[in-house]
Each structure stands twice: as structure tokens, then as C-alpha cells.
Protein backbone atom coordinates (compact mmCIF):
# COMPACT_ATOMS: atom_id res chain seq x y z
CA UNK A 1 11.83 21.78 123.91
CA UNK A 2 13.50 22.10 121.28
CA UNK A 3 12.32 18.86 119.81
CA UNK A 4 13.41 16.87 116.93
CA UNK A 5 11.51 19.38 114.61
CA UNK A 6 13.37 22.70 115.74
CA UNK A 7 16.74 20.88 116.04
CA UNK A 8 16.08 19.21 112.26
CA UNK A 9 15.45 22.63 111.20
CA UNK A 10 18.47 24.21 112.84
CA UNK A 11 20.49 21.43 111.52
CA UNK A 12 19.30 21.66 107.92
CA UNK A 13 19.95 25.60 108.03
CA UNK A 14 23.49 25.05 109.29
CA UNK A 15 24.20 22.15 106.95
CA UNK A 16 23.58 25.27 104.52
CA UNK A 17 26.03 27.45 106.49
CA UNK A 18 29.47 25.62 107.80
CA UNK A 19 30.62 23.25 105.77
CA UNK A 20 33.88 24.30 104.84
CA UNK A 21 34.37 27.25 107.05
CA UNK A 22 37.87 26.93 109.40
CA UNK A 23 37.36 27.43 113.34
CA UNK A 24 39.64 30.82 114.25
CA UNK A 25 38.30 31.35 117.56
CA UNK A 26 35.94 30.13 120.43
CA UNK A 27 34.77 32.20 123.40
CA UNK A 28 33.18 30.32 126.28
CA UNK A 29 31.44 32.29 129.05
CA UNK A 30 32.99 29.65 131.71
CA UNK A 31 29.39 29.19 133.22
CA UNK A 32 28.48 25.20 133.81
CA UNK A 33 25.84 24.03 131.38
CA UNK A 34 24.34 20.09 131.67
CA UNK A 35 27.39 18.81 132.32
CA UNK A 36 30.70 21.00 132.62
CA UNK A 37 32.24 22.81 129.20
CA UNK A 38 35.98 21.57 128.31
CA UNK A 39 38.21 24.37 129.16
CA UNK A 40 40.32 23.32 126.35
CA UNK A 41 37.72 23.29 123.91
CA UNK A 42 39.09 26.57 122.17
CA UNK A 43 42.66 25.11 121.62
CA UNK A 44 41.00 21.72 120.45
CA UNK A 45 38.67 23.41 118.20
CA UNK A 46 40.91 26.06 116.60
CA UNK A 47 41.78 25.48 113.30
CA UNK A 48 39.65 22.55 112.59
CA UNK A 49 37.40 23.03 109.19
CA UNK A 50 33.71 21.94 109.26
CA UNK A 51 33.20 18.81 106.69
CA UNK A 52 29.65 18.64 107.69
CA UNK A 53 26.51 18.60 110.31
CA UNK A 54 23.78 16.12 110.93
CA UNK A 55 21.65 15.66 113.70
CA UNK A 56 20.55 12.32 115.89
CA UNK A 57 17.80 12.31 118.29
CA UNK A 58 17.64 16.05 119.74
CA UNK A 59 21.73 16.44 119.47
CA UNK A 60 23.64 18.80 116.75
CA UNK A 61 26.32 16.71 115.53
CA UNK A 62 28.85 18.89 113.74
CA UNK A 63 31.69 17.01 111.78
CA UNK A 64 35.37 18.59 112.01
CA UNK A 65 38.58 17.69 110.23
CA UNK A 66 41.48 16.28 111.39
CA UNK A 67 38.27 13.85 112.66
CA UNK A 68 36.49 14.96 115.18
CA UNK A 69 33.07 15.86 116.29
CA UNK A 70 31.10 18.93 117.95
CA UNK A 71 28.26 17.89 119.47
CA UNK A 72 25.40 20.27 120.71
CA UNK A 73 22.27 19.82 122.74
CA UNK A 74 19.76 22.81 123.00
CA UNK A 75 18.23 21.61 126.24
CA UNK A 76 15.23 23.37 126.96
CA UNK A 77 15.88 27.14 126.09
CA UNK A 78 18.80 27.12 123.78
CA UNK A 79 19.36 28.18 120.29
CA UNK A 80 22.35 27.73 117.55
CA UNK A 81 22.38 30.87 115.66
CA UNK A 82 24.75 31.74 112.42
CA UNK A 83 26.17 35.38 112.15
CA UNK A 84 27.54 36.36 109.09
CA UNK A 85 30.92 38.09 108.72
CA UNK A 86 30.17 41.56 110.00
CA UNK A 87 26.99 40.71 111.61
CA UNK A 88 28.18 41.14 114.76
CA UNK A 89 27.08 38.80 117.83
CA UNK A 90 23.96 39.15 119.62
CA UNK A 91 26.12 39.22 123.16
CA UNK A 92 24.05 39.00 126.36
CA UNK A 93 24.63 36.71 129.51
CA UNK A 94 23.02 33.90 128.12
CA UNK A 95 25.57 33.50 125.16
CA UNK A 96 28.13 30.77 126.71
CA UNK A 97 29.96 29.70 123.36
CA UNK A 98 30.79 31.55 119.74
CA UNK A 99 32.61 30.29 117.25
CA UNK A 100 34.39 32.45 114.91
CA UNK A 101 35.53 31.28 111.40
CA UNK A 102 38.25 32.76 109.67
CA UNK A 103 36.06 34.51 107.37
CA UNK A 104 34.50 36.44 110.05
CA UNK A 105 31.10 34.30 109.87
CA UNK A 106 30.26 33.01 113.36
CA UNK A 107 28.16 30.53 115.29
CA UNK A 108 26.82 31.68 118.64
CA UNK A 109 25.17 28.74 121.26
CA UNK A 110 22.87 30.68 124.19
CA UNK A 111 21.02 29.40 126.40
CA UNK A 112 18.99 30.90 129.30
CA UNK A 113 18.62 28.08 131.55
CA UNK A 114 21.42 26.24 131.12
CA UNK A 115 20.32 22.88 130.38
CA UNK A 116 22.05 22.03 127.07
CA UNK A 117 25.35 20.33 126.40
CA UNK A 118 28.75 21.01 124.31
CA UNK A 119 30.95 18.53 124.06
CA UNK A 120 33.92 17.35 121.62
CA UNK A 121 34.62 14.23 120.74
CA UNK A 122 37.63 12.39 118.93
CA UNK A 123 36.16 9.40 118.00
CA UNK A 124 36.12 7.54 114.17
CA UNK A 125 32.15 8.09 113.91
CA UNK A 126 28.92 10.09 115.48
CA UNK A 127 27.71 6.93 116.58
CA UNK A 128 30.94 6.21 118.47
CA UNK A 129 30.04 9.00 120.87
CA UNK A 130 28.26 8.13 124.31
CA UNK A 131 25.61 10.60 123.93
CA UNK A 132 24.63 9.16 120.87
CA UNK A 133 25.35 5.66 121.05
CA UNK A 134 22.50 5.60 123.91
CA UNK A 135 20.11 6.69 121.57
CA UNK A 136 17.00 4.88 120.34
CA UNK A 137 15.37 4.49 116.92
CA UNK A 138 14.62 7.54 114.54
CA UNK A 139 11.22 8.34 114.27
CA UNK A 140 11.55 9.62 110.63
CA UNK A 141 13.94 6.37 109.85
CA UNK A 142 12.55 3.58 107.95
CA UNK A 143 13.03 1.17 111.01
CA UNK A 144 10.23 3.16 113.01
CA UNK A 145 6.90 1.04 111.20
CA UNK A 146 3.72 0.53 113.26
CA UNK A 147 4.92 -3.69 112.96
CA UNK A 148 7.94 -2.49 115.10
CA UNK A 149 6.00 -0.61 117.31
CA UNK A 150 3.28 -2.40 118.21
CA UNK A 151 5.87 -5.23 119.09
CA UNK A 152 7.76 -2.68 121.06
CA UNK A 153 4.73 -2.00 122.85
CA UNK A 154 3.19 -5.86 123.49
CA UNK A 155 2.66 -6.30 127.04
CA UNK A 156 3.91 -3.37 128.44
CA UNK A 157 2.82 -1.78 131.72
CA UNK A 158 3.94 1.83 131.20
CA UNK A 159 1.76 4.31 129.76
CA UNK A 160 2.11 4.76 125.89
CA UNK A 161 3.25 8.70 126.22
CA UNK A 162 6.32 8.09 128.47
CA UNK A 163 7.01 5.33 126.17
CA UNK A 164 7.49 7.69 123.27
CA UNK A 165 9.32 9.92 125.71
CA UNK A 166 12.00 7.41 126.30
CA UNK A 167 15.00 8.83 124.29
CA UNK A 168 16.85 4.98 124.82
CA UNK A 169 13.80 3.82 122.78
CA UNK A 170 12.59 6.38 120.57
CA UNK A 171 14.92 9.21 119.71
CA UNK A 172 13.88 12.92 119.19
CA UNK A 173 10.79 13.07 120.41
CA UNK A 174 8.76 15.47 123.30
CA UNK A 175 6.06 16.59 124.75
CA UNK A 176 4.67 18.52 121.91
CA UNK A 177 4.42 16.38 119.11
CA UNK A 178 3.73 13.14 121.42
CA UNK A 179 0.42 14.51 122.37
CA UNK A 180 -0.35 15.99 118.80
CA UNK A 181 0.21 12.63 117.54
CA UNK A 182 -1.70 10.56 120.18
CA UNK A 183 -4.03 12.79 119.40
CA UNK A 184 -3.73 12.05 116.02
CA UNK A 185 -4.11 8.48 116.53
CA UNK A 186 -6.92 8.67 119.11
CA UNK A 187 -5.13 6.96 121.61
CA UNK A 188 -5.19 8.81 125.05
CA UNK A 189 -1.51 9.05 127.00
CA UNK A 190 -2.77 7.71 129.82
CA UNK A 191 -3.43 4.12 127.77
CA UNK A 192 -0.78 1.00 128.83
CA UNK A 193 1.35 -0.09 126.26
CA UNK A 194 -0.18 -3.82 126.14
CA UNK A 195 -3.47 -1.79 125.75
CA UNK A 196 -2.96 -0.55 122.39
CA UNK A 197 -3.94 -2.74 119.67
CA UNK A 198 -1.87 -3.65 116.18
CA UNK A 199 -4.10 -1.75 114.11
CA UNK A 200 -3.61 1.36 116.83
CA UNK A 201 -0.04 0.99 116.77
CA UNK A 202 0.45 1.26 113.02
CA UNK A 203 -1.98 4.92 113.06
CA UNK A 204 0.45 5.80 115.98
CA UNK A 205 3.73 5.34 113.89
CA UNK A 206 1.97 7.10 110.86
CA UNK A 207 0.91 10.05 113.08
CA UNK A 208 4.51 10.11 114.68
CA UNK A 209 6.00 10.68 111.88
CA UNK A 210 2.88 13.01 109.77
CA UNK A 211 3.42 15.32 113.05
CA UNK A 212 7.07 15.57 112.90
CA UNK A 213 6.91 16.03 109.10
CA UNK A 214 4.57 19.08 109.09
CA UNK A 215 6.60 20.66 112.08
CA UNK A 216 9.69 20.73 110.22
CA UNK A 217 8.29 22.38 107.14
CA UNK A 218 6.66 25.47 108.96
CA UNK A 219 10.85 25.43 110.93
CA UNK A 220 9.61 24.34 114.74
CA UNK A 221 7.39 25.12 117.55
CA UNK A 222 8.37 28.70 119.15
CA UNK A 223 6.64 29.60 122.42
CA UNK A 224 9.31 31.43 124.18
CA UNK A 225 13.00 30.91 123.44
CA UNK A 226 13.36 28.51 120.62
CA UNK A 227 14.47 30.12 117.38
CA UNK A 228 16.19 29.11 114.14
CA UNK A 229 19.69 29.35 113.21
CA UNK A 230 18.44 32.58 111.79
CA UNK A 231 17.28 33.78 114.64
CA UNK A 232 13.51 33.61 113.64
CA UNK A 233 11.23 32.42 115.35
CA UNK A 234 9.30 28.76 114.46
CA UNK A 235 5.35 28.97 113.00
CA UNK A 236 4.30 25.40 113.96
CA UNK A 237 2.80 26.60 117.04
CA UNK A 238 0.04 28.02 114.94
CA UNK A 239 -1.01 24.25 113.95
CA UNK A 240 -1.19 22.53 117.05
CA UNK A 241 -4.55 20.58 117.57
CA UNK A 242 -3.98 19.89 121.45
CA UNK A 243 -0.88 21.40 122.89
CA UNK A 244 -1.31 24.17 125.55
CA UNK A 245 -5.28 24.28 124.39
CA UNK A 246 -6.83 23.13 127.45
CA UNK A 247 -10.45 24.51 127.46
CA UNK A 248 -10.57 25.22 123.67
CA UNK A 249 -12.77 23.37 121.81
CA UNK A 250 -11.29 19.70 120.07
CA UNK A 251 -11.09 20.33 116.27
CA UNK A 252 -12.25 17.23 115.63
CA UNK A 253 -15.42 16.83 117.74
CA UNK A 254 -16.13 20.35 119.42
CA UNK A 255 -15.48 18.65 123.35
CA UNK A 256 -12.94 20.97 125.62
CA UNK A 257 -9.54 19.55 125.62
CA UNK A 258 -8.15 19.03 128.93
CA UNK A 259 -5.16 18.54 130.61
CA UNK A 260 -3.48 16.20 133.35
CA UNK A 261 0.21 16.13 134.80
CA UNK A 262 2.14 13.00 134.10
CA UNK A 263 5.22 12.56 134.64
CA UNK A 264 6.03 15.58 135.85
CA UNK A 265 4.84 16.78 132.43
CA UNK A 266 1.21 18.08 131.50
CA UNK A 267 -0.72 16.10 128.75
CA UNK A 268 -3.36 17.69 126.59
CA UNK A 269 -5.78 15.50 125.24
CA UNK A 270 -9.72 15.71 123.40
CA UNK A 271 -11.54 13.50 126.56
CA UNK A 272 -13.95 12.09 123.79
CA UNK A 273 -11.66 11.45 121.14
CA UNK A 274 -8.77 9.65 123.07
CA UNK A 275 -11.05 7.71 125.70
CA UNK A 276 -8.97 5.89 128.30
């Protein structure tokens, strides 16, 4: 968390936002996030203008000239919020970059926990970047069918959620919205890969990608710190069918959902509608 669906959202509201502004100014906060912030990342930043942002898997990719790129990871608590010119900035300990343009407008990257990643990157494209390069297929691209998947998942021995999880093999996707769409599918987490038929792989891909797809349109999941670039807070967590509703009754069939650790994670799954 954030997940493909409150990054996508983030991106499409800064896509709105940057292009074209000039980098004046960056502040860091000189605390260590994921991996170590470039002390020089002010000087290397300054002056460059924004030609555009994207995003791949969970990362922010932000596209400078003279080419370069920006490339952001929320982790699990951060957020990439705008400020217009004269908006001030939200301050606070957990703030540990801002970007000022030269209109005034800024970008501000917190982040409680300190999980999340800034990094800049000369390179000739995003996909030239190591961060990205590693990445697997899209889930909203058109190589993500249920033909690709089902021979992804022929004769495998791990279990179909961690699978999903994989970021080398499938890119953007978490815990939320891989139990909403196993769910979806019918197909309990705890099911081996070579367990899952064809015809189950195909409603898995579809349900991938109808989860994702509703998420972004009501902007993300928000249960504690994930907001927009606006600041607001997500409304997908009012839509969930399984996720953090253990004991509630299954929308489908009435039966409690429950939930079991794996992975270090906790699935939530309808007992009767996703049978092992």
C-alpha cells in the first residue's frame, strides 16, 4: 500500500499538474528512506523542466529535460502531493523532499515510515532504469490475457496469491486487490499454481484487471495514510468485497469471510466461495 490503483491515480493527477513547470528548488530532510537520498539531488534537479510523468508497476516516473528521470516509490505510507503557488507546504517531520517550481507551485513527497524511494536517473529511457527494468508485466497492458497466465501458472508449486505478488512477474499489484480479485474469480490464495485450471486462469486475468479498473475510478484505497496528489483521501475502500472483512458476511453467499497469514501477509477470503 499504495498499490497500482492509488499510484495510477496520483500519476494521472500529476500528469495534469507538472508538465512544463521548471525545478527552482528541492529541500530534502536528510533522513534515509529505502535506500539512501542523493545529496546532490537538489543541484541535479534544479533547473530541469518537467516534459512529462507516467507510472510502471507501483513507481512514479517523472520525465525531466536535459533527459533525465525522477523516479518515486510511495512505499507503504507515502504520498505525492501538489501545492499550488501560495498554497504553502503542509511541513511536518514526515515531509523528506519538496520541490519548488519557479512559479511557486510545489510538489511535496512524505512519508511516515520511511519505506519509499527517490532516485534520479540519467539514462535515454524509463525502462533503462534498474528499478524498472526488473519489473514484470502490466496488469492493465494488453500482454496480461488469461492464455498468458494460465501458462505462467502451469505446473507451479507456489501458491497463486504470492504469485500475483511477485513484482518480477506481475507489476503493480498488492494485497488488496489480489484478494478482491481471487475473490472475484473464486479461486482461494492458498490454491498452487498448477492447480488452477485454463478456464480459472482466464476469470483470474479478467478479475485482475475489473478490480484494478474500478479502484482507479473511485482514486485508491485509503485506510490510513494514502492520499491523492490532492491530498484527499481514496473512496475504494468503501467497495471492497473481502479485504479487512473477516467475520462479515460474504456478499456473494452470506458465509463469514475469514482470514489466514501468508506470507507474512493476511489473506481474506469467502471459505465457501474460494474452496481450497
Amino acid at each position: 500500500m499504495p498499490e497500482l490503483p492509488e499510484v495510477e491515480t496520483v500519476v494521472r493527477q500529476l500528469r495534469e499538474k507538472l508538465p512544463g513547470r521548471i525545478v527552482a528548488e528541492v529541500r530534502l530532510s536528510g533522513l534515509r528512506l529505502r535506500k539512501p537520498v542523493d545529496a546532490a539531488l537538489p543541484e541535479k534537479l534544479r533547473g530541469r523542466e518537467v516534459r512529462g510523468v507516467s507510472r510502471r508497476g507501483k513507481y512514479i516516473v517523472i520525465g525531466l529535460e536535459p533527459q533525465s528521470f525522477l523516479l518515486i516509490h510511495l512505499g507503504m505510507t507515502g504520498s505525492a502531493v501538489f501545492r499550488d503557488a501560495g498554497g504553502g507546504d503542509g511541513g511536518g517531520r514526515h515531509v523528506h523532499a519538496v520541490l519548488r517550481f519557479a512559479d511557486g507551485a510545489a510538489l511535496e513527497y512524505r512519508d511516515p515510515r520511511r519505506f519509499g524511494l527517490l532516485g534520479f536517473h540519467e539514462v535515454a529511457s524509463a525502462e533503462d532504469i534498474p528499478e524498472v527494468a526488473a519489473l514484470g508485466e502490466e496488469p492493465l497492458g494488453r500482454g496480461f490475457t488469461g492464455a498468458r497466465l494460465a501458462a505462467w501458472l502451469e505446473g507451479g508449486k507456489r501458491d497463486v496469491k504470492s504469485f500475483l505478488l511477485d513484482q518480477r512477474l506481475v507489476a503493480g499489484l498488492g494485497n488488496i486487490y489480489v484478494c478482491e480479485a481471487l475473490f472475484l474469480a473464486g479461486i482461494h490464495p492458498g490454491r498452487r499454481c498448477g492447480q488452477v485450471r485454463r478456464d480459472e486462469a482466464t476469470a483470474l486475468a479478467a478479475a485482475v484487471r475489473r478490480v484494478l479498473r474500478a479502484a482507479i475510478e473511485n482514486r485508491g484505497t485509503s485506510f490510513s495514510d494514502y492520499r491523492d496528489a490532492d491530498g484527499r483521501r481514496g473512496g475504494n475502500q468503501r467497495f471492497l468485497k473481502v479485504f479487512h472483512r473477516e467475520g462479515e458476511p460474504c456478499p456473494r453467499c452470506g458465509a463469514s469471510i475469514r482470514r489466514m497469514r501468508q506470507g507474512g501477509r493476511s489473506s481474506f477470503f469467502c471459505p465457501a466461495c474460494q474452496r481450497r
